[in-house]
C-alpha atoms as a PDB file:
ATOM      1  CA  UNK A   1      27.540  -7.331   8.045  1.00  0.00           C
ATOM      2  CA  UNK A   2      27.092  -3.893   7.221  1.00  0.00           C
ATOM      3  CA  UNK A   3      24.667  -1.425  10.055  1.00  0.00           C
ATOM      4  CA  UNK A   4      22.957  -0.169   7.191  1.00  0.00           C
ATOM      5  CA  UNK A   5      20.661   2.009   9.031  1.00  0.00           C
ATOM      6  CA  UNK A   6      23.857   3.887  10.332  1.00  0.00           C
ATOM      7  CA  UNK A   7      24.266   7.345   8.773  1.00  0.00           C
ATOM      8  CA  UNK A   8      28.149   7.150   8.774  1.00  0.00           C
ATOM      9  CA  UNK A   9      27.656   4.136   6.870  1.00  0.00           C
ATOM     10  CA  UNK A  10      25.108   5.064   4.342  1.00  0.00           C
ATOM     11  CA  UNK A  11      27.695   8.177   3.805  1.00  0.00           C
ATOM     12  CA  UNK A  12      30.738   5.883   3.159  1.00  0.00           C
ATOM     13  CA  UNK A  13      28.732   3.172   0.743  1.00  0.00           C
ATOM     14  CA  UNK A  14      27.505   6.774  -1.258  1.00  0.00           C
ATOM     15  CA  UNK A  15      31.267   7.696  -1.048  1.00  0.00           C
ATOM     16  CA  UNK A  16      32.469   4.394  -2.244  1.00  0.00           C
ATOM     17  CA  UNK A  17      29.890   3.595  -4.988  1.00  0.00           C
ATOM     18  CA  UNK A  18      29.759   7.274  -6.270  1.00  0.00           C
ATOM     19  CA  UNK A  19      25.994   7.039  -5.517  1.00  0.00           C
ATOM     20  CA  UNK A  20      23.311  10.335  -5.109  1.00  0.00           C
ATOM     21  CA  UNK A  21      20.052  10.275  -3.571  1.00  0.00           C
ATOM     22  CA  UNK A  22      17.622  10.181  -6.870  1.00  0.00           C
ATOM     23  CA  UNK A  23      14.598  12.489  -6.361  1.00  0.00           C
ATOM     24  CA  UNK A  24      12.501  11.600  -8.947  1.00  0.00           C
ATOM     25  CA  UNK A  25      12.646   7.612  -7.322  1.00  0.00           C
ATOM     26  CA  UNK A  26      11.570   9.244  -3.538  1.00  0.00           C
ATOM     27  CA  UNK A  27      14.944   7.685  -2.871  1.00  0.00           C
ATOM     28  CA  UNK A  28      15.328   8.472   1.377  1.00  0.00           C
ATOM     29  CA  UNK A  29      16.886   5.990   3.544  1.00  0.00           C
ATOM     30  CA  UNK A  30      15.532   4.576   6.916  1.00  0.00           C
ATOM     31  CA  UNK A  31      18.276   5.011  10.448  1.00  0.00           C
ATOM     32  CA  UNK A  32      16.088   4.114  12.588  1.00  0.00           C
ATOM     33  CA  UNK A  33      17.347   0.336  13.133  1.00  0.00           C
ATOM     34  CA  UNK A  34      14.113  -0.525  14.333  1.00  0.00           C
ATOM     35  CA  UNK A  35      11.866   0.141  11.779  1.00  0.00           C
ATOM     36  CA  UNK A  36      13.083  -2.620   9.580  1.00  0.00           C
ATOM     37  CA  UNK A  37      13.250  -5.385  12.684  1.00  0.00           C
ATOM     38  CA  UNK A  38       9.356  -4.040  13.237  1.00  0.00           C
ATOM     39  CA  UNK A  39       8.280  -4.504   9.874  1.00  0.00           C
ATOM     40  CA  UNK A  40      10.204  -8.073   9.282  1.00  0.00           C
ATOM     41  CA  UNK A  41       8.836  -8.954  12.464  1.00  0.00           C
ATOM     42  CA  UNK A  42       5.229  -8.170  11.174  1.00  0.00           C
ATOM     43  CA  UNK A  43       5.574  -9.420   7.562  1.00  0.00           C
ATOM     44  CA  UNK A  44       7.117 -13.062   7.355  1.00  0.00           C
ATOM     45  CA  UNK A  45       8.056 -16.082   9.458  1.00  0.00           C
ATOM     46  CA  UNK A  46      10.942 -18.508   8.771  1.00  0.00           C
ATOM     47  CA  UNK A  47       9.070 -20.790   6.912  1.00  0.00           C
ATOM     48  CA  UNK A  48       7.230 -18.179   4.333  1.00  0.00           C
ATOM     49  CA  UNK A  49       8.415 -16.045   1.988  1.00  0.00           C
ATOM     50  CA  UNK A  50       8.848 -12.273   1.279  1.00  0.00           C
ATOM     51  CA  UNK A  51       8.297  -9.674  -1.797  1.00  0.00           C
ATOM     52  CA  UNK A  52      10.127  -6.389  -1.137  1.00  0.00           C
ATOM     53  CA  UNK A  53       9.870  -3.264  -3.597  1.00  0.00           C
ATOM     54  CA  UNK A  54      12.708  -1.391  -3.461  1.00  0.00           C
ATOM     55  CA  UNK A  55      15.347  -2.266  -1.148  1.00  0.00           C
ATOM     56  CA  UNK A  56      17.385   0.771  -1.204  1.00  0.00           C
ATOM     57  CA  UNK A  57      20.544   0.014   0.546  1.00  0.00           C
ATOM     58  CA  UNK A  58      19.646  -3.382   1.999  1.00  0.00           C
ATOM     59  CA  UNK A  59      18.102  -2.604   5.634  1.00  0.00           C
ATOM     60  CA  UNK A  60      15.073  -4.083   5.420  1.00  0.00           C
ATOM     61  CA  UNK A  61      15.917  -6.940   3.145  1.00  0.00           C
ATOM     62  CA  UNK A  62      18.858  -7.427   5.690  1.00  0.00           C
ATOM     63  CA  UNK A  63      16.003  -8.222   8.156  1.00  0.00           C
ATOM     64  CA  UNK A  64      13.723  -9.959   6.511  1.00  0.00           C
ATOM     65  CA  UNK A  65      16.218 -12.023   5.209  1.00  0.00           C
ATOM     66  CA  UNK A  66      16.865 -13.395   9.178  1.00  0.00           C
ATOM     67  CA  UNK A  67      13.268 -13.792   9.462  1.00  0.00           C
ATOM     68  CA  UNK A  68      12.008 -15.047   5.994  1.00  0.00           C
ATOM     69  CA  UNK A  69      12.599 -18.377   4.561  1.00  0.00           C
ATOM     70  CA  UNK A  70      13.215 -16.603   0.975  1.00  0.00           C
ATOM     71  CA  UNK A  71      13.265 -12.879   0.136  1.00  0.00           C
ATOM     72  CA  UNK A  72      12.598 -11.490  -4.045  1.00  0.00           C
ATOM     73  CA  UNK A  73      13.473  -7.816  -3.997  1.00  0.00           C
ATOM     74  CA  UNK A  74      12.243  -5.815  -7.061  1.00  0.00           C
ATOM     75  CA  UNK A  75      14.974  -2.547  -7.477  1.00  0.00           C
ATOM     76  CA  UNK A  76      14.243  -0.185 -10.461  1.00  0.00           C
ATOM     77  CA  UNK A  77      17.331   1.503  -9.988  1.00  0.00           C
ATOM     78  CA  UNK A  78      20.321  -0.307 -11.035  1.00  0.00           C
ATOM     79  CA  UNK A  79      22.898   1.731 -10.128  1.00  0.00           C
ATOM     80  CA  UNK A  80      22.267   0.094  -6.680  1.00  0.00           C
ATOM     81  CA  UNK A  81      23.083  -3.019  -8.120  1.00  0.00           C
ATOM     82  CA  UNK A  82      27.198  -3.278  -6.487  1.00  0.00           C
ATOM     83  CA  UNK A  83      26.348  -1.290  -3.256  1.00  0.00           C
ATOM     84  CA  UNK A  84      23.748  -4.479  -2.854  1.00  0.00           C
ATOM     85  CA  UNK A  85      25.884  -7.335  -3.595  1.00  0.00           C
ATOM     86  CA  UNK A  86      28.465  -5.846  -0.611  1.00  0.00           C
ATOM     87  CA  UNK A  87      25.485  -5.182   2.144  1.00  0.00           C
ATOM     88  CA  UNK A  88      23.469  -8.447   1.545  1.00  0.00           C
ATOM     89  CA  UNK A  89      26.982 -10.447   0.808  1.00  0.00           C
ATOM     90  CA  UNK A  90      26.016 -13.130   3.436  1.00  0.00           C
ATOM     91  CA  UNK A  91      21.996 -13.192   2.934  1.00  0.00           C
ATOM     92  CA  UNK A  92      22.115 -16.213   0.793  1.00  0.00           C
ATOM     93  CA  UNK A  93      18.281 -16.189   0.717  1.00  0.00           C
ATOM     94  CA  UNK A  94      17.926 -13.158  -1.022  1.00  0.00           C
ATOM     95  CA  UNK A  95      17.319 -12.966  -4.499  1.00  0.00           C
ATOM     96  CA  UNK A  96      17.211  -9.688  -7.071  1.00  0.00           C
ATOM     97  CA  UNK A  97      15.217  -8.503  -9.927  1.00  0.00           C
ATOM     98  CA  UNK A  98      15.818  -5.632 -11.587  1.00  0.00           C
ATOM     99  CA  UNK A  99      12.664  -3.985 -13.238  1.00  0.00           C
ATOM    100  CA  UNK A 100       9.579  -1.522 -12.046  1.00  0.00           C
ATOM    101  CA  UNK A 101       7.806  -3.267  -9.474  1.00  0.00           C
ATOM    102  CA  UNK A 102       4.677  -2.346 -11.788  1.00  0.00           C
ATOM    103  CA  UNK A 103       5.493  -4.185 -14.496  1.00  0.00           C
ATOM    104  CA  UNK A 104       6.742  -7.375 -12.767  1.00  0.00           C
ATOM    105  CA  UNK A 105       4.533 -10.001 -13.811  1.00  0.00           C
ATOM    106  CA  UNK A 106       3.557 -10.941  -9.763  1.00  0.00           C
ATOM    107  CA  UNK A 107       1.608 -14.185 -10.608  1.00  0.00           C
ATOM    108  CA  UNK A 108       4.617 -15.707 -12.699  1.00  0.00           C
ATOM    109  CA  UNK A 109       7.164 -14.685  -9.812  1.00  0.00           C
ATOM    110  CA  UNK A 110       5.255 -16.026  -7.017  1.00  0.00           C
ATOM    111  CA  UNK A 111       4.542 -19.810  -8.742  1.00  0.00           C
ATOM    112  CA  UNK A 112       8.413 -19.722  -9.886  1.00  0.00           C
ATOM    113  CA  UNK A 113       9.784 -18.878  -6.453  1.00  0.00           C
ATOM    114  CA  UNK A 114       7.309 -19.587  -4.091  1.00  0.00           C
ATOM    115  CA  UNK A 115       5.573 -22.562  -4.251  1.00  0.00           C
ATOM    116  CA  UNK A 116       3.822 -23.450  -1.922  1.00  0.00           C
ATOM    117  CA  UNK A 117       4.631 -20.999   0.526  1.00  0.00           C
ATOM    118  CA  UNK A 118       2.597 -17.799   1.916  1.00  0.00           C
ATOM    119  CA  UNK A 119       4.193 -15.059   0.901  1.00  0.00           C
ATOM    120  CA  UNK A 120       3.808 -11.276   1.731  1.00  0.00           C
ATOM    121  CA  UNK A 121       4.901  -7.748   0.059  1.00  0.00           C
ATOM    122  CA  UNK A 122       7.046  -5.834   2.379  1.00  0.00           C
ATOM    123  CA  UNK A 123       8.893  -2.037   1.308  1.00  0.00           C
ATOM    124  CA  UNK A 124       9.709   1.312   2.174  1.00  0.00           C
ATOM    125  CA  UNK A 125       7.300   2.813  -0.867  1.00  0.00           C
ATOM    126  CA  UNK A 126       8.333   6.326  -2.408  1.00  0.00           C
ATOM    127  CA  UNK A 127       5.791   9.188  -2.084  1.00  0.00           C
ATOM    128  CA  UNK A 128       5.236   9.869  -5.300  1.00  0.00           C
ATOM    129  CA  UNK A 129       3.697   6.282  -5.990  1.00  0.00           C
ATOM    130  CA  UNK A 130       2.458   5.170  -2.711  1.00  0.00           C
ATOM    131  CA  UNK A 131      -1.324   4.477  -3.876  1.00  0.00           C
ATOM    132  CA  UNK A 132      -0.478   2.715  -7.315  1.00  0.00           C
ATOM    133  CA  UNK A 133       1.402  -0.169  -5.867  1.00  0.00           C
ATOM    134  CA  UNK A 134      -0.651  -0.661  -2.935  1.00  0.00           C
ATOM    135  CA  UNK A 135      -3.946  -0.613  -5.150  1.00  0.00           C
ATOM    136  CA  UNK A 136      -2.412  -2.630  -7.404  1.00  0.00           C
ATOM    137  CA  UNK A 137      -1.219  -5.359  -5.511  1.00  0.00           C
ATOM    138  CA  UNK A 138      -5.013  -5.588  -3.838  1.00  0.00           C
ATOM    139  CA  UNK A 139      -7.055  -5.225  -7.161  1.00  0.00           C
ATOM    140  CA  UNK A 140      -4.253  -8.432  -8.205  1.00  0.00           C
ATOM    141  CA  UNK A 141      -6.049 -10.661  -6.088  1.00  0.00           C
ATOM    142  CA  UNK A 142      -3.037 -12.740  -5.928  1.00  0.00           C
ATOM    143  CA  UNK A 143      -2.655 -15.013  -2.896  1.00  0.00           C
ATOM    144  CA  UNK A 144      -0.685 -12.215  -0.424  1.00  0.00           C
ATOM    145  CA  UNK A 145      -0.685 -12.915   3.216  1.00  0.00           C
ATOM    146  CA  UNK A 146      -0.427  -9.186   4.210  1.00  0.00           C
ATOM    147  CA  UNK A 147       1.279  -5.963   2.866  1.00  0.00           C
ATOM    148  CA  UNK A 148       3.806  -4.101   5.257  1.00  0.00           C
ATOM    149  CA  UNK A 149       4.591  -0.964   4.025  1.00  0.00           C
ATOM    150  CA  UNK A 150       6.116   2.109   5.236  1.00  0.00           C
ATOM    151  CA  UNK A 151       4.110   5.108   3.658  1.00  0.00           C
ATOM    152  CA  UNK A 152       3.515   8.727   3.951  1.00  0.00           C
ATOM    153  CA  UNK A 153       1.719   9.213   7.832  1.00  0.00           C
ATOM    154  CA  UNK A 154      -1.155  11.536   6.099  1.00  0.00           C
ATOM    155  CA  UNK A 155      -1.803   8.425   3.624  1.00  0.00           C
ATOM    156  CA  UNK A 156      -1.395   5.611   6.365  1.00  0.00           C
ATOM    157  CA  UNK A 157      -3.908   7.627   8.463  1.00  0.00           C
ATOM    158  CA  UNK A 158      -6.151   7.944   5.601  1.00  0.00           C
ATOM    159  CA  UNK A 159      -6.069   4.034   4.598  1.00  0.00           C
ATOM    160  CA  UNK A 160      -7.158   3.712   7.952  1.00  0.00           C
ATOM    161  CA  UNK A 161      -9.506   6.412   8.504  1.00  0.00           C
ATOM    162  CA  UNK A 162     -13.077   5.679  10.065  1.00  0.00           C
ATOM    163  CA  UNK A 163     -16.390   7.105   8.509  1.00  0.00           C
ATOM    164  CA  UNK A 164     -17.126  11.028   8.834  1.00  0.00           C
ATOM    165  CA  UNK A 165     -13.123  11.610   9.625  1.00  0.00           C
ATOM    166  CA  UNK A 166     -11.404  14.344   7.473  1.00  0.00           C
ATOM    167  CA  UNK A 167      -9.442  11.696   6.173  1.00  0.00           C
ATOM    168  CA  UNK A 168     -12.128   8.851   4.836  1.00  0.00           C
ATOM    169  CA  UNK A 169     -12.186   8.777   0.961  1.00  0.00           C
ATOM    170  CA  UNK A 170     -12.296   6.758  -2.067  1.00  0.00           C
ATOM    171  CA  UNK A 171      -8.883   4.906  -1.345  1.00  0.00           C
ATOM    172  CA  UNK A 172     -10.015   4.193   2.538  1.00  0.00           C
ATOM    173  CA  UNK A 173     -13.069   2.465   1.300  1.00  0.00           C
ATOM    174  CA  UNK A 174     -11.055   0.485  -1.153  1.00  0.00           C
ATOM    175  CA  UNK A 175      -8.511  -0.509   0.964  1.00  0.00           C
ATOM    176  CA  UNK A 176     -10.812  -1.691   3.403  1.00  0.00           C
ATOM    177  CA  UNK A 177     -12.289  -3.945   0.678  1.00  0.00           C
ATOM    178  CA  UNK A 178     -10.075  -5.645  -0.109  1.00  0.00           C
ATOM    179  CA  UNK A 179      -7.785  -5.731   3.805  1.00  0.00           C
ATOM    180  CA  UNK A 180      -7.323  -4.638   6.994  1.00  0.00           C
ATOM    181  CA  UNK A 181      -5.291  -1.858   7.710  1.00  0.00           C
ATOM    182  CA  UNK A 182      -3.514  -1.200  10.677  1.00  0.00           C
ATOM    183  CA  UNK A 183      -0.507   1.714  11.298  1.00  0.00           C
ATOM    184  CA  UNK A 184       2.396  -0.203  13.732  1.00  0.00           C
ATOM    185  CA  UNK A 185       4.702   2.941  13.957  1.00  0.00           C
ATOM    186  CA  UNK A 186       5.289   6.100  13.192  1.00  0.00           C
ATOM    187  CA  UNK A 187       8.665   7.417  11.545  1.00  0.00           C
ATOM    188  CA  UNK A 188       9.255  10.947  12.029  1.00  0.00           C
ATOM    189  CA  UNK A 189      11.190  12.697   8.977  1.00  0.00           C
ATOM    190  CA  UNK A 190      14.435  12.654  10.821  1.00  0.00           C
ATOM    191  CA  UNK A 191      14.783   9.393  10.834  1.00  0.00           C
ATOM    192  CA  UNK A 192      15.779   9.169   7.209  1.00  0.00           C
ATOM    193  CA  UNK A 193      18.736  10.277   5.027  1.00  0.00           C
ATOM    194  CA  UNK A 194      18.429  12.751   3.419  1.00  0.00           C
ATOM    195  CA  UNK A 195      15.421  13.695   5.309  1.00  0.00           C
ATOM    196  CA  UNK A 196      11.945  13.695   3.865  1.00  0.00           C
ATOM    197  CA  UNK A 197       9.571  16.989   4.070  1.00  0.00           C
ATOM    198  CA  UNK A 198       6.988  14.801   5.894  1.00  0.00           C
ATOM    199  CA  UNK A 199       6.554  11.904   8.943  1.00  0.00           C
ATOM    200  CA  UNK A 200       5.814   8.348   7.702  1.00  0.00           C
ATOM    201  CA  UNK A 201       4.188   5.548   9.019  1.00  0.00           C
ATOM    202  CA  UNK A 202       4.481   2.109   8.694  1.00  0.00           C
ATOM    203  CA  UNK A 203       1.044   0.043   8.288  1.00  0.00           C
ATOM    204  CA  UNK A 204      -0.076  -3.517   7.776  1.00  0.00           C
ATOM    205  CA  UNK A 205      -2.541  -4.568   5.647  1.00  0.00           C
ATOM    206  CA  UNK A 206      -3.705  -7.762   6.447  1.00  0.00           C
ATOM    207  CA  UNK A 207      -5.495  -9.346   3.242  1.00  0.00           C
ATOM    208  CA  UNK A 208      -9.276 -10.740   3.668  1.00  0.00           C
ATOM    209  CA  UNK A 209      -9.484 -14.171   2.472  1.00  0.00           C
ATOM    210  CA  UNK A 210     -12.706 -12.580   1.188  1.00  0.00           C
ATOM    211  CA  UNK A 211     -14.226  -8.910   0.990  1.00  0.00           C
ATOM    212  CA  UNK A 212     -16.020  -7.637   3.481  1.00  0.00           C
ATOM    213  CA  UNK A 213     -19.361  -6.994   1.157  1.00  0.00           C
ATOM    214  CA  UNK A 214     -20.529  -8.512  -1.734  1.00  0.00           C
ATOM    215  CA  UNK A 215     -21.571  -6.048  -3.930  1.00  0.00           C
ATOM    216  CA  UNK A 216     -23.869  -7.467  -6.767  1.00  0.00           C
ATOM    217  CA  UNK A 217     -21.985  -5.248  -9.366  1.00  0.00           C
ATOM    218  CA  UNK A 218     -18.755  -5.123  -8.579  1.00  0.00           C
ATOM    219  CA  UNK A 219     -17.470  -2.421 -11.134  1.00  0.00           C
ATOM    220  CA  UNK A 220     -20.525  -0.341 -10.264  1.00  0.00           C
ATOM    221  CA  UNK A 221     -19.704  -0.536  -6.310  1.00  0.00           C
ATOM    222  CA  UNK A 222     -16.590   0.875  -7.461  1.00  0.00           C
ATOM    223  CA  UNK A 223     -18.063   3.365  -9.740  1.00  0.00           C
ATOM    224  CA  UNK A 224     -20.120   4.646  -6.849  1.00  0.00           C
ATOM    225  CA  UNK A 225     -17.459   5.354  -4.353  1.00  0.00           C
ATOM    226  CA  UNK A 226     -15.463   6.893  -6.777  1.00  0.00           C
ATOM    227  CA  UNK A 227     -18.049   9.237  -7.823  1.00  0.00           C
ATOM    228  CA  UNK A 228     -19.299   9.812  -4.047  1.00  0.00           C
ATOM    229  CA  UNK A 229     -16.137  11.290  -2.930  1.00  0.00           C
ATOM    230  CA  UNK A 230     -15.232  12.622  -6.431  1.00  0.00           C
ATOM    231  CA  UNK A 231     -16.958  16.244  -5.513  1.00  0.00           C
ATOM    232  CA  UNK A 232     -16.796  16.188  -1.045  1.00  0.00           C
ATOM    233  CA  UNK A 233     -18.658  19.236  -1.271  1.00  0.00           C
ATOM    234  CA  UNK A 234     -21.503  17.786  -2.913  1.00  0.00           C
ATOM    235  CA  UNK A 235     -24.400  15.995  -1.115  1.00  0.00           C
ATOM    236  CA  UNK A 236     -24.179  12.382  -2.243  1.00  0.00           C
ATOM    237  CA  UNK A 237     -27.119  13.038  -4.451  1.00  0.00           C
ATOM    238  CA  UNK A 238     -25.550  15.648  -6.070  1.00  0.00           C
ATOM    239  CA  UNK A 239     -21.998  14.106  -6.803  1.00  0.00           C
ATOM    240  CA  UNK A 240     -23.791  10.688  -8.329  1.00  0.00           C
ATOM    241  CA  UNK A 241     -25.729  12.549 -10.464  1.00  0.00           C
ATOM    242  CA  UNK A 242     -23.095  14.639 -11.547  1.00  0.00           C
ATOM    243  CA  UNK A 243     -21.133  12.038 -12.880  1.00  0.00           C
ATOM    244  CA  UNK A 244     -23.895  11.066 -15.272  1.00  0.00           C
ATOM    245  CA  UNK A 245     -23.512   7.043 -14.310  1.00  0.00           C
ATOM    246  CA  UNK A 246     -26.777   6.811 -12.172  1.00  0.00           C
ATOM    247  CA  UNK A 247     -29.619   9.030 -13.889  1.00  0.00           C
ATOM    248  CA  UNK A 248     -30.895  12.611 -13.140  1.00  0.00           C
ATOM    249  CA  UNK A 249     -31.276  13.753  -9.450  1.00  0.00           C
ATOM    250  CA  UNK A 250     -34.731  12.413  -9.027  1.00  0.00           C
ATOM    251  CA  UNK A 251     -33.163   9.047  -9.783  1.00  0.00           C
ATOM    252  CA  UNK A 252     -30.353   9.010  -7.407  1.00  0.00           C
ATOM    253  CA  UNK A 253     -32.134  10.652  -4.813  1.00  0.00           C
ATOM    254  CA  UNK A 254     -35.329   8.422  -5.120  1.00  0.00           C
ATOM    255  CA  UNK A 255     -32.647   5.562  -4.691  1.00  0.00           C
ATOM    256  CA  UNK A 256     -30.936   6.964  -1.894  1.00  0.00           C
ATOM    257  CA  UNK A 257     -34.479   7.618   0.229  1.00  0.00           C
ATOM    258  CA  UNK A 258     -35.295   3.762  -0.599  1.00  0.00           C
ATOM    259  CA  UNK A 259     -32.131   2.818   1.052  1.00  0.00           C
ATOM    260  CA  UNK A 260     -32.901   4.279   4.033  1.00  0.00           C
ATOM    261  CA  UNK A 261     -30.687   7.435   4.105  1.00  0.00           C
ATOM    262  CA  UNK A 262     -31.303  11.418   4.423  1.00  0.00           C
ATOM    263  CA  UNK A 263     -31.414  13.309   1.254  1.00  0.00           C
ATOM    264  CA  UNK A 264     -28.663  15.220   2.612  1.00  0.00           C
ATOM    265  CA  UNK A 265     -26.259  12.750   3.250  1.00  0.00           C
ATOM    266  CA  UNK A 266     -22.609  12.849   1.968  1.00  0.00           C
ATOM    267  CA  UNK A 267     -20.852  10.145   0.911  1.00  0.00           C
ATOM    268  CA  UNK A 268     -17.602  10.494   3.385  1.00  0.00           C
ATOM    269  CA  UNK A 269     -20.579   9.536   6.108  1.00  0.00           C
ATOM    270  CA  UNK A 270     -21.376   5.885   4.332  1.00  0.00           C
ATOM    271  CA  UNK A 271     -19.542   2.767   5.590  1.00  0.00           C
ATOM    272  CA  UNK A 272     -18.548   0.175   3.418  1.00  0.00           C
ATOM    273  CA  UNK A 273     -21.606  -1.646   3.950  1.00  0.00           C
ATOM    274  CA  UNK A 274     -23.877   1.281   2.998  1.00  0.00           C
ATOM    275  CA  UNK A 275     -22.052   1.582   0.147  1.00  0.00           C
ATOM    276  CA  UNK A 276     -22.290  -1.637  -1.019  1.00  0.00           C
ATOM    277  CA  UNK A 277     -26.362  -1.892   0.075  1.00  0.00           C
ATOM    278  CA  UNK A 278     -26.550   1.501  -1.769  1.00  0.00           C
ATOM    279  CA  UNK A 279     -24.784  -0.062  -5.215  1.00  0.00           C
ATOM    280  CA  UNK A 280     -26.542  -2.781  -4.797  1.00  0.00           C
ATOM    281  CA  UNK A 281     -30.022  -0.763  -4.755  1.00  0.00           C
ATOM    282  CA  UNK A 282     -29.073   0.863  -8.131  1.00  0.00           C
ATOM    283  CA  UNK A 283     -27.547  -2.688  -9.669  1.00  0.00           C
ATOM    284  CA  UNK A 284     -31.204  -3.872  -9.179  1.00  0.00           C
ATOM    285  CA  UNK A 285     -32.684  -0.755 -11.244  1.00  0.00           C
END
């Protein structure tokens, strides 16, 4: 089998298989050979089974395929399609499907070719589209173990960024909903061909069997943090009642006193439990 994390040997398989780096698909390949041992290590065991978006040249499925007991990876790009079926030649556990990982209909895939197994979502995610798939597969719901991902470093650090950091927002709070996020190691830019502009990272997201909170009003929980961090410049008070979805200032800021905070407050210095007592505060009117 192919070391498919070795530059020569990326080089030769483009040679070969007439194949270019696509920029509009954030197409950059890992050569660090122990990024994809970490993240197989973290994502699967031998007796559960593996989604992977995007397998590029094979590296990572390569790996997971030792450590998973079956591996479904979702490729967009089918010109990869021959360069895949000489890397992977001996990983008879792997299996391929070629569409957008987006419109892949996850709940059919996992009862046709995974029951009864846990299964995780493991993949070296382009740039470009980094926070779809990973909100996606949360707001899904569907029965994921944990998401291993390797991401842009500024969005790993912000998907696990702590209240009153620089990099807390809208998607941290989310995230934390719905998982637990945790960044295993960072990937400087040289370790990919052809080399990105910026370091990645790659985190776990261990899924909650259950959220955190319990908002009483979900979509209005959402709504919320959404609007909190739509405006950071904005107190709290004045970013809700800007977006014209919880009443006039009075309103918001006669809510926000109830609940115990400072008039002043922004909402990059709320938890996920304020914001879910503060929701909850407006859901009862």
């Amino acid at each position: 089998m192919y070391d498919i994390t070795d530059p020569k040997i990326i080089k030769y398989l483009c040679s070969k298989y007439g194949f270019t780096f696509s920029k509009s698909m954030g197409q950059n390949f890992i050569t660090d050979e122990t990024v994809p041992m970490i993240m197989a290590q973290h994502s699967c065991s031998d007796s559960e089974g593996v989604i992977e978006i995007g397998p590029g040249f094979g590296s990572l499925t390569a790996a997971l395929s030792v450590n998973a007991k079956k591996v479904v990876a979702i490729e967009l790009d089918r010109r990869l399609e021959n360069v895949l079926n000489e890397t992977l030649a001996g990983c008879t556990n792997v299996k391929f499907i070629w569409e957008d990982c987006l419109k892949v209909n996850l709940k059919k895939l996992l009862e046709e070719e995974f029951s009864g197994m846990n299964v995780s979502v493991a993949a070296n995610l382009p740039y470009y589209i980094t926070t779809p798939i990973i909100m996606a597969l949360l707001e899904s719901r569907l029965p994921f173990k944990r998401i291993v991902v390797m991401i842009q470093k500024e969005v790993a650090e912000r998907l696990c960024a702590k209240p009153g950091s620089k990099d807390y927002g809208a998607v941290t709070v989310s995230t934390q909903y719905y998982s637990e996020p945790q960044i295993l190691k960072l990937v400087p830019a040289s370790s990919f061909i052809p080399a990105p502009k910026v370091d990645s990272a790659v985190i776990s997201l261990e899924i909650l069997p259950e959220p955190k909170v319990k908002p009483k009003d979900e979509k209005l929980f959402f709504a919320l943090i959404k609007a909190a961090f739509s405006q950071r410049r904005k107190t709290l008070a004045n970013a809700l009642s800007s977006s014209g979805k919880f009443g006039d200032k009075e309103t918001v800021l006669n809510v926000i006193k109830e609940a115990g905070f400072e008039e002043t407050i922004r909402g990059e210095r709320l938890s996920l439990e304020d914001f879910c007592f503060l929701s909850d505060k407006f859901a009862d009117g």
